[in-house]
Protein backbone atom coordinates (compact mmCIF):
# COMPACT_ATOMS: atom_id res chain seq x y z
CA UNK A 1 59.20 -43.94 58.72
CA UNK A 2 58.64 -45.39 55.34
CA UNK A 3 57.06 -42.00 53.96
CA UNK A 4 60.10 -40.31 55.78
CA UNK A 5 62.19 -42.09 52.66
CA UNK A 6 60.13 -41.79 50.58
CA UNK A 7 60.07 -37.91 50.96
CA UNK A 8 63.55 -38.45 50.90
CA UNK A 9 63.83 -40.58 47.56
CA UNK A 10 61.05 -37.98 46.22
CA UNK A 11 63.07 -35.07 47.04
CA UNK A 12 66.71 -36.40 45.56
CA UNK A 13 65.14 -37.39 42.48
CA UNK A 14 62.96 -34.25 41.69
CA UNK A 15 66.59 -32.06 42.70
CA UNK A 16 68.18 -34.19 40.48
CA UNK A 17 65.81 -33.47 37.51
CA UNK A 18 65.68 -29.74 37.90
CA UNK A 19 69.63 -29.80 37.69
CA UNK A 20 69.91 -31.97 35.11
CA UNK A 21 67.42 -30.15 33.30
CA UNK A 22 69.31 -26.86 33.74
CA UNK A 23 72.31 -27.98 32.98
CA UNK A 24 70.80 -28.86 29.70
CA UNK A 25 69.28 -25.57 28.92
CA UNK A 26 72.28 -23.90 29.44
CA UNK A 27 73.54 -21.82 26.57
CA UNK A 28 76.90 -22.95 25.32
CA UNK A 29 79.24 -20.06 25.86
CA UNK A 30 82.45 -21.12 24.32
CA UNK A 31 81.16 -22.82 21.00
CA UNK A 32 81.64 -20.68 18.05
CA UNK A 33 78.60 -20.96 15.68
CA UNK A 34 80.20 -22.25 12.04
CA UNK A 35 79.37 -19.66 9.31
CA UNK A 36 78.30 -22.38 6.09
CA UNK A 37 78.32 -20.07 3.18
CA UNK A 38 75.24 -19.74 0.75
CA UNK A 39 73.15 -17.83 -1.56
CA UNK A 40 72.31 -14.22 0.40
CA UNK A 41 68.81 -13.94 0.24
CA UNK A 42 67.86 -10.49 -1.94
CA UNK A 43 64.63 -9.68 -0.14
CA UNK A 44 62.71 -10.68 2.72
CA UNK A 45 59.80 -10.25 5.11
CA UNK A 46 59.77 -10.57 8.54
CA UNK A 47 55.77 -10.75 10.23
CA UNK A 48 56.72 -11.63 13.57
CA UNK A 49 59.47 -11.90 15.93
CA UNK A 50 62.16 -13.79 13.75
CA UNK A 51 65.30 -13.89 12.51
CA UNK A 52 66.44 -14.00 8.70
CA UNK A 53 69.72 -15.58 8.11
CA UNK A 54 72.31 -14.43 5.71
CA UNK A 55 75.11 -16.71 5.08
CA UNK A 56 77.96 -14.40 4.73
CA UNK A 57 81.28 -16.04 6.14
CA UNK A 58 83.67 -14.13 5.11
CA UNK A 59 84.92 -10.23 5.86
CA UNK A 60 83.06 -7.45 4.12
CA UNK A 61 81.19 -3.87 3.91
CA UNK A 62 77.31 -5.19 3.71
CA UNK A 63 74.31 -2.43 3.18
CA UNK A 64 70.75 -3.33 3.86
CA UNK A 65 67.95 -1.73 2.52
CA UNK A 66 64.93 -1.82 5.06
CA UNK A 67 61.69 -0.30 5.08
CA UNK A 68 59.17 -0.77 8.62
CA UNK A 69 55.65 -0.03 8.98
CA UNK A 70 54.78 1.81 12.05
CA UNK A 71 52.19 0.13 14.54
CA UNK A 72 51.25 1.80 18.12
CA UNK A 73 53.83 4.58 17.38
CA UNK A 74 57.00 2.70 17.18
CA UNK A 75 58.52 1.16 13.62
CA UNK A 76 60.23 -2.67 13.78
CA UNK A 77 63.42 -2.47 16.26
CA UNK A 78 66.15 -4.36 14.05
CA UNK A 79 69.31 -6.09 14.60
CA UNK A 80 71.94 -7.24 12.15
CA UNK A 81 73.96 -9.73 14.26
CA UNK A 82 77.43 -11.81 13.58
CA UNK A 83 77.29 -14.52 16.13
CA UNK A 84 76.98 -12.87 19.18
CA UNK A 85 78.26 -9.29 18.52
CA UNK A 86 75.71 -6.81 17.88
CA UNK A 87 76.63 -4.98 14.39
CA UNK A 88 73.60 -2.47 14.32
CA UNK A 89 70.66 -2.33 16.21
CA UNK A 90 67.64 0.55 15.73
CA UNK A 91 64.00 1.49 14.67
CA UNK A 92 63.06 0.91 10.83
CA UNK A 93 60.41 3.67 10.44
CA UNK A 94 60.60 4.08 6.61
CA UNK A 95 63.17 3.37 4.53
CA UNK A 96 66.42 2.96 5.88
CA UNK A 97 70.35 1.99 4.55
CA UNK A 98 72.32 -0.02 7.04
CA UNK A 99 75.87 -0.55 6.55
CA UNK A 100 78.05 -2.93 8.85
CA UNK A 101 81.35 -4.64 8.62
CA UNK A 102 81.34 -8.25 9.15
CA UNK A 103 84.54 -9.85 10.31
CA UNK A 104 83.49 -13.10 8.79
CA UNK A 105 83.56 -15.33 12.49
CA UNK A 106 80.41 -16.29 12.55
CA UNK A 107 76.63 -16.42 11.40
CA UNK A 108 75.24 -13.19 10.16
CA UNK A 109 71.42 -12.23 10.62
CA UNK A 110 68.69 -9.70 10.48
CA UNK A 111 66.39 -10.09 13.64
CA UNK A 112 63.11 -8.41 14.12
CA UNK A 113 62.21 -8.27 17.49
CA UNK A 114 58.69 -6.28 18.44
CA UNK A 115 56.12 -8.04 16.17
CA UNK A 116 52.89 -6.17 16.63
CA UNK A 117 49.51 -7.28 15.50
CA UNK A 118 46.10 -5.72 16.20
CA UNK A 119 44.07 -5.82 12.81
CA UNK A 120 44.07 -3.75 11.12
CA UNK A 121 47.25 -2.34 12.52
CA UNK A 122 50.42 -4.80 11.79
CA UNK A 123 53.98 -3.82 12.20
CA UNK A 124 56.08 -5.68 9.89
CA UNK A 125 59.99 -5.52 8.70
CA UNK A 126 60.94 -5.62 5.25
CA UNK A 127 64.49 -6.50 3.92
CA UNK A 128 64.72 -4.64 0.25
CA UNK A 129 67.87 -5.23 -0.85
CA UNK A 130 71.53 -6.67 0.38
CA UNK A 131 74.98 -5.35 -1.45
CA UNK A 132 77.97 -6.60 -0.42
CA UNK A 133 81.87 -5.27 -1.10
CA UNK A 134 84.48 -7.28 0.13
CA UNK A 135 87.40 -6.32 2.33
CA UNK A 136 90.41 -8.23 1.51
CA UNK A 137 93.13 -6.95 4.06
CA UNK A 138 92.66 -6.88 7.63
C-alpha cells in the first residue's frame, strides 16, 4: 500500500513539474517586443546561425547591402525581421540590395539561419552596408 502512494505522490509531483515547466517555456504571444533606439551597426558578420540587431524604431525605407559565400551549393538564407513579421527572407549568393519598409513596432534584425562549416568550406553572411530614408506620413 505504502508504494501505492508513493507512486501516487511520485506521479502528481513529476505531472506537476512537466506543466509547470511548460507553462514556463511558453512563448509570450501578446507582448510586443519594445524597439530601444541606437546606433545602426554599418557592417557586420554573421559565422553561424545568429541574429544581428538593428535598432531602428521608427518608420522608414532601409537597404541592406549583403554579400554570402556559397557552401554545399546553397548561399546564407537571410531574414530581415520587425518583431514577428517577416520583411524579406531569401538566399545571399553574391552581392545582394535588400530594401524593406519598417513600420517602426518593433525590433528590427538580420538573421542568418543555415550556418555551414566543413573546413575548408564555410558559409558565412556578410552585412556591407545599411542606408536608411525616413517615411514621415503614414
Amino acid at each position: 500500500m505504502k508504494w501505492l502512494f508513493g507512486l501516487l505522490v511520485f506521479s502528481l509531483g513529476f505531472g506537476g513539474s512537466l506543466y509547470a515547466l511548460h507553462k514556463g517555456l511558453e512563448t509570450q504571444k501578446d507582448v510586443a517586443a519594445v524597439c530601444i533606439p541606437g546606433p545602426l551597426p554599418q557592417q557586420g558578420v554573421l559565422y553561424s546561425n545568429n541574429a544581428l540587431e538593428l535598432p531602428l524604431c521608427h518608420r522608414a525605407r532601409v537597404t541592406l547591402i549583403l554579400e554570402g559565400t556559397v557552401a554545399k551549393g546553397q548561399g546564407p538564407w537571410a531574414m530581415v525581421v520587425e518583431g514577428k513579421r517577416i520583411l524579406w527572407q531569401g538566399e545571399v549568393r553574391q552581392r545582394r540590395k535588400v530594401v524593406v519598409q519598417t513600420s517602426g513596432d518593433g525590433i528590427m534584425a538580420l538573421v542568418f539561419t543555415n550556418d555551414y562549416y566543413q573546413p575548408p568550406v564555410d558559409r558565412n553572411l556578410f552585412l556591407q552596408s545599411v542606408g536608411v530614408e525616413p517615411l514621415l506620413h503614414r
